[in-house]
Each structure stands twice: as C-alpha cells, then as structure tokens.
Protein backbone atom coordinates (compact mmCIF):
# COMPACT_ATOMS: atom_id res chain seq x y z
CA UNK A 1 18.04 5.63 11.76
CA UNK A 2 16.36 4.41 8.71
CA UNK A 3 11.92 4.21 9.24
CA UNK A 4 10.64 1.20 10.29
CA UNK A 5 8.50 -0.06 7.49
CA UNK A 6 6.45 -3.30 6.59
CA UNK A 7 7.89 -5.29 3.74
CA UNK A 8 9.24 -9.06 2.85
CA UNK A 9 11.51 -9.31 0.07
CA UNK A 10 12.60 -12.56 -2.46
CA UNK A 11 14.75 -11.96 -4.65
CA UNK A 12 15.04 -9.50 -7.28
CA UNK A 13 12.87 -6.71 -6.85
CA UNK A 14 11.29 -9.02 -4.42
CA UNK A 15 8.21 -9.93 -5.99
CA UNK A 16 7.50 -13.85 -5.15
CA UNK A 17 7.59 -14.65 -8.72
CA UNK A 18 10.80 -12.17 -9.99
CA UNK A 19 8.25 -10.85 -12.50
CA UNK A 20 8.70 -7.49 -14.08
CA UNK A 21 6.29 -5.23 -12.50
CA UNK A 22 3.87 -2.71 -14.91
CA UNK A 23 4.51 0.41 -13.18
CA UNK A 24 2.65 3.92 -13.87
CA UNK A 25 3.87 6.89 -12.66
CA UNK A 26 1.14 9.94 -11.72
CA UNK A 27 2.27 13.37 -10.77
CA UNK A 28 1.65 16.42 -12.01
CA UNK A 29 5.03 18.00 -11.87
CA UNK A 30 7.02 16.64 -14.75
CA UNK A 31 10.67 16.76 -12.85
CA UNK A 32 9.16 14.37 -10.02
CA UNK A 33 8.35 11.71 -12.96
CA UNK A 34 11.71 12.18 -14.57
CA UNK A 35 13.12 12.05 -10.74
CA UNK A 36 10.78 8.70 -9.99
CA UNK A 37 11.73 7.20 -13.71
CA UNK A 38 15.61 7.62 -12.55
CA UNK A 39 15.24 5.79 -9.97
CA UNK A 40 13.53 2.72 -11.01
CA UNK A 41 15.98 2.50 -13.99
CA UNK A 42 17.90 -0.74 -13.86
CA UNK A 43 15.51 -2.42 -12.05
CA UNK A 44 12.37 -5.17 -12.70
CA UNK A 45 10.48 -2.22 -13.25
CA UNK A 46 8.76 -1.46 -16.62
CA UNK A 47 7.62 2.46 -16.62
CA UNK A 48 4.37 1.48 -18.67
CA UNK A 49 2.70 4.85 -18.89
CA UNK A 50 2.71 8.37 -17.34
CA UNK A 51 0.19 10.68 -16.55
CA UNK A 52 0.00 13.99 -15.29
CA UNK A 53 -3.62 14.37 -13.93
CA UNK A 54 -6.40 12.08 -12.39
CA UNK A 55 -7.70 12.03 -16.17
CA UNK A 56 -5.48 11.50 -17.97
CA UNK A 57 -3.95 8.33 -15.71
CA UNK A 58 -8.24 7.00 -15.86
CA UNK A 59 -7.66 7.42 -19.58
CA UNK A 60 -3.80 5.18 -19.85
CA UNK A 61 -5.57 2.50 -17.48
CA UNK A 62 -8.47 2.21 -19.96
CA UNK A 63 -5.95 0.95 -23.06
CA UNK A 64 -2.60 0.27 -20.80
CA UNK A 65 -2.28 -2.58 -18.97
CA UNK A 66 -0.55 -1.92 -14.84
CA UNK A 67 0.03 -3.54 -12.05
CA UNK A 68 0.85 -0.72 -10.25
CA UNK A 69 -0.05 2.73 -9.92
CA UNK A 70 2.14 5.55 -8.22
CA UNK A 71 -0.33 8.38 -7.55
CA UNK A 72 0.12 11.41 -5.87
CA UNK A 73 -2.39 13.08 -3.59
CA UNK A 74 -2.82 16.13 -4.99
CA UNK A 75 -3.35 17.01 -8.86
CA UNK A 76 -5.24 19.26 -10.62
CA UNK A 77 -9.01 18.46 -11.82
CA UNK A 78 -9.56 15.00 -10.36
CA UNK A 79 -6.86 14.27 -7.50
CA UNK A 80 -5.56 11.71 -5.58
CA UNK A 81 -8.44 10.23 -3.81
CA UNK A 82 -11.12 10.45 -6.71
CA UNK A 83 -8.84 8.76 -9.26
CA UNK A 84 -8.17 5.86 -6.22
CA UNK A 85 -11.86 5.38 -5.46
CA UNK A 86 -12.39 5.24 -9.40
CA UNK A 87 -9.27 2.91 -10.05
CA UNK A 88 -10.21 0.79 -7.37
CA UNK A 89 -13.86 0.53 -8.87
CA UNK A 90 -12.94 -0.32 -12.68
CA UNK A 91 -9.61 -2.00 -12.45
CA UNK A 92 -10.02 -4.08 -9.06
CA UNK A 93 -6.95 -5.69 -9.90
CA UNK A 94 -4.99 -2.75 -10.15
CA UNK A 95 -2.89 -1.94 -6.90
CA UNK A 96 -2.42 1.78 -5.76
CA UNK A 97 0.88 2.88 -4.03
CA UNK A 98 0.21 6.32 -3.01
CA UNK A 99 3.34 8.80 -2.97
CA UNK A 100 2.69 12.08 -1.98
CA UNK A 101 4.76 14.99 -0.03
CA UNK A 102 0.93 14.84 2.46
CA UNK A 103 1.89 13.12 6.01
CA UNK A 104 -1.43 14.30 7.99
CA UNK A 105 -3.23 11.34 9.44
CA UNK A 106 -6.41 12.12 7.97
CA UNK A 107 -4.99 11.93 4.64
CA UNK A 108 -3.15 8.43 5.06
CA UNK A 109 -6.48 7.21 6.78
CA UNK A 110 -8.86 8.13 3.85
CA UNK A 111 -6.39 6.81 1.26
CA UNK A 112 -5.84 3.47 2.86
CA UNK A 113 -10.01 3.18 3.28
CA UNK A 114 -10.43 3.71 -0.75
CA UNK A 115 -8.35 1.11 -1.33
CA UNK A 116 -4.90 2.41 -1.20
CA UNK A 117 -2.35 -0.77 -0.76
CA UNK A 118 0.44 1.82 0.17
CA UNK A 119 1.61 4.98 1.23
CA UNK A 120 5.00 6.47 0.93
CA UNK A 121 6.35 10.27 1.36
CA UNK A 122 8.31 11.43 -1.41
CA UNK A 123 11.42 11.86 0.59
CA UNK A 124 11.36 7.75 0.23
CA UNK A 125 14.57 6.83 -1.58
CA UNK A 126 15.16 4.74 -4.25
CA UNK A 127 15.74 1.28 -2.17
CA UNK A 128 12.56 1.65 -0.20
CA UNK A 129 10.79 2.44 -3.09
CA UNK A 130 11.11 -1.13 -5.06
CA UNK A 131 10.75 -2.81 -1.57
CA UNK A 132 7.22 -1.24 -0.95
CA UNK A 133 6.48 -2.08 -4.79
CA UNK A 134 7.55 -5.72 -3.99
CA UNK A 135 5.13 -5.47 -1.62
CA UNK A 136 1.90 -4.09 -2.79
CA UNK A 137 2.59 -6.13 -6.32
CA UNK A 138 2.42 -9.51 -3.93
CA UNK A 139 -0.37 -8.22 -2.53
CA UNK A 140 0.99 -6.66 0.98
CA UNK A 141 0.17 -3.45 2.08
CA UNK A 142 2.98 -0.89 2.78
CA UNK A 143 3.21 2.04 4.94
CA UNK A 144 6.55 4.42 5.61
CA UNK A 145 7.45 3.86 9.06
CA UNK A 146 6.82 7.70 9.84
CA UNK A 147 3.46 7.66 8.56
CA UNK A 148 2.39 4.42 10.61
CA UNK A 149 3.53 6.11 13.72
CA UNK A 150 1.72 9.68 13.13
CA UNK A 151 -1.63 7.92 12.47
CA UNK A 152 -1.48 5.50 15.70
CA UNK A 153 -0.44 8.64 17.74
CA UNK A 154 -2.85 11.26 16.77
CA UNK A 155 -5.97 8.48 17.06
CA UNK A 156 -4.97 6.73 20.18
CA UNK A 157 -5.52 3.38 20.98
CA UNK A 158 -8.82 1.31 21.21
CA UNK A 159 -7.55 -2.20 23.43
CA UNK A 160 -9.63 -5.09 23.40
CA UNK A 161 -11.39 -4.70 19.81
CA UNK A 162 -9.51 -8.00 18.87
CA UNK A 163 -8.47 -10.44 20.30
CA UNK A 164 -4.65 -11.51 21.00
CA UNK A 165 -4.26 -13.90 18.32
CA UNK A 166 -6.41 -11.64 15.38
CA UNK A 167 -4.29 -8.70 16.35
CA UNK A 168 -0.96 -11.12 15.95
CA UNK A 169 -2.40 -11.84 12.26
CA UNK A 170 -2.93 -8.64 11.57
CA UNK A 171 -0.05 -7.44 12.82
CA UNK A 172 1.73 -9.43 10.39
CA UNK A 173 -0.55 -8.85 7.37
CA UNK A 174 0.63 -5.19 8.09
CA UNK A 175 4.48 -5.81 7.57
CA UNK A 176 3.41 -7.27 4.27
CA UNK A 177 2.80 -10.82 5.13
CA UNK A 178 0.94 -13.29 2.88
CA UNK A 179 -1.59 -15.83 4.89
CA UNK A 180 1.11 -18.72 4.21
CA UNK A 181 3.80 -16.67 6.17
CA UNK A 182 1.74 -15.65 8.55
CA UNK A 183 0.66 -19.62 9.01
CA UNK A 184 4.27 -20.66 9.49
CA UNK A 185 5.47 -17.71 11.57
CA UNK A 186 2.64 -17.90 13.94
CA UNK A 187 2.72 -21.80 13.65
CA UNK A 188 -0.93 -22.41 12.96
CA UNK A 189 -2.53 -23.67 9.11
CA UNK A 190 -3.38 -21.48 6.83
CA UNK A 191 -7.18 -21.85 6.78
CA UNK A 192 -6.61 -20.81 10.75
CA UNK A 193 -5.42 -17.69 9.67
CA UNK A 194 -7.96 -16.96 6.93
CA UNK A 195 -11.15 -17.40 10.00
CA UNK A 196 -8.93 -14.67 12.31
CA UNK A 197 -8.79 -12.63 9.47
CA UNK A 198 -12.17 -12.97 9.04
CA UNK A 199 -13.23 -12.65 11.87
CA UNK A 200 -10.98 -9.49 12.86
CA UNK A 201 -12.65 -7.97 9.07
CA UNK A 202 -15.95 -8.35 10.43
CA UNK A 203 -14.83 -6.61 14.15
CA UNK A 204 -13.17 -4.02 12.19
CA UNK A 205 -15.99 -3.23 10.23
CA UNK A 206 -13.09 -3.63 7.17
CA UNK A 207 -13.85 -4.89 3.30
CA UNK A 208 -10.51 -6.39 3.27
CA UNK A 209 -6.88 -6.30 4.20
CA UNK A 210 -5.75 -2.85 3.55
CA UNK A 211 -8.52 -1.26 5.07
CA UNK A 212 -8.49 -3.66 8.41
CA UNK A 213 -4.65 -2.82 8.48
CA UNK A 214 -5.28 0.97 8.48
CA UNK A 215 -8.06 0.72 10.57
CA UNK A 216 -5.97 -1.38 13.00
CA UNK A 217 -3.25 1.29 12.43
CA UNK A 218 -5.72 4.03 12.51
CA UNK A 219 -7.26 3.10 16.58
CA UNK A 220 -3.42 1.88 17.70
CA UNK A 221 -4.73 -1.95 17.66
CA UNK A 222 -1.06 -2.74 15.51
CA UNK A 223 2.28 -0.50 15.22
C-alpha cells in the first residue's frame, strides 16, 4: 500500500498558481542528481542549479535565484542541518525539502525544528516527489507517511496540550493545508483559524507552522 502522506494538489504540478517551480538539487553523489534530474524532466520543474556540498549550494543561493531546495542530510564539510539552519537564516524565503536515505526520528525532528518544510526518503518515487514539491512551494509542509509514523511512535503521545479544535487545525496544516482550506473544511473564517494557530504556536512553544507540525508530530498530538 502506497504511504500515507500530507499533500493537496491543483493542477499541474499542483502549485496553486501552475507556476514553474526553481528547483535545486543538493547531493553529494553525482548519480543521485542525474537520478533526481530524470525524474523531474517533463515536468513544471526548472533544475536551476546543483550543488554537491553544503558550500557550494550557500554559494548557488547567493547569485541563483530558488524556490526550492532538495538537500540531503549528509554531505561532506557542511551537511544537511548546517546548510538548513544557514538557508533558513539568509534566504527566509527559500523553502527546504529535505531528501535523505536517514529515517531515525531524531533526525526528522531536528530537521523539521531548523526550518525544514519537508522530509522525504529517497526511495520516494517520482509522483510523490512533485506532489510534496507542490506542497512545500505553496507553503505546506510535507512528511513521507513512514517517517510521520516512526517519529509519533518512538516519542509517544502527550494528550491534552491542545485543545480539540487547535489540534483539528493543525492536523490539517500538517496534510498541507493553507488557512483558507482549513477555514472551509472545518467550517469556521479564516481569521478563526489564524487565533487557533496562534494560540496552539504559543502552547507548542513553535516559531511557526513547520515546527508546530513536527512538534505536534513529534509528542503524537497529530498523525
């Protein structure tokens, strides 16, 4: 059975807009990028830039413009995590799809709390690849369904933290939800939903959405 995993789609590559989405690929094994670049071809994907370390992706972001980064957890020199916390510090706007062969818990945890706005394993294939770009380019967050489930069951679950209706918002904000589709779905206005979120940020201790969804994920408050 395919992995449950959090995404809304629209058309396309199922961006809201249809827009071709600026996509750089970082891995340090050059047959993975050739693999990755095959299977966005024919698709509203432009490969922008490549990199092959931390540094050398810091030094592409500086003159390339992205929307997207595909970054892999481990590299040599500065890995993963570093380049994250860095990308996420000089190009905010930048969003950060991890893909990695790393499932452990702690790994997805720390990634989604620097900023990450997905993680997939690279055993992904090619559809759920462009879904979970759809998704972190329209701001969602996207996890593969295996991951989700290894984090909630190796931390347990924390009951009560929030209450029904924030954990029904963030619930939703997890499968990739935008606070307009979360309004309709859950039948309340919009500005409704931006106080629960809020609200369940400040509970959560969380800067935003990605981390409140991986905390969330991370103390079994949302599956």
């Amino acid at each position: 059975a395919a992995p449950a995993c959090r995404w809304h789609q629209a058309g396309g590559l199922g961006t809201r807009s249809g827009a071709v989405v600026r996509v750089v690929i970082t891995d340090d094994h050059g047959i993975v990028r050739e693999g990755i670049r095959w299977m966005l071809a024919d698709s509203d994907v432009d490969i922008v830039g490549e990199a092959d370390s931390g540094e050398a992706l810091l030094d592409l972001l500086a003159t390339e413009a992205a929307d997207v980064v595909l970054l892999d957890l481990r590299m040599p020199g500065i890995g993963g995590l570093e380049a994250l916390r860095r990308i996420r510090r000089d190009h905010p706007m930048v969003r950060v799809l991890m893909l990695t062969m790393h499932d452990r818990p702690t790994h997805v945890r720390e990634a989604m709390a620097l900023g990450a706005a997905g993680y997939l394993l690279k055993q992904t294939g090619r559809d759920e690849l462009l879904r979970a770009l759809a998704v972190v380019h329209d701001g969602g967050v996207y996890l593969h369904g295996d991951v989700a489930a290894a984090v909630t069951e190796a931390d347990g679950t924390a009951g009560g933290l929030l209450s029904p209706r924030e954990t029904e918002v963030l619930q939703l904000v997890a499968r990739g939800y935008e606070n307009k589709q979360v309004a309709r779905a859950l039948g309340i206005g919009e500005a409704t939903v931006k106080t629960y979120l809020s609200d369940a940020f400040e509970r959560l201790g969380a800067s935003g959405r990605a981390e409140a969804v991986a905390i969330g994920l991370r103390l079994g408050l949302i599956d």
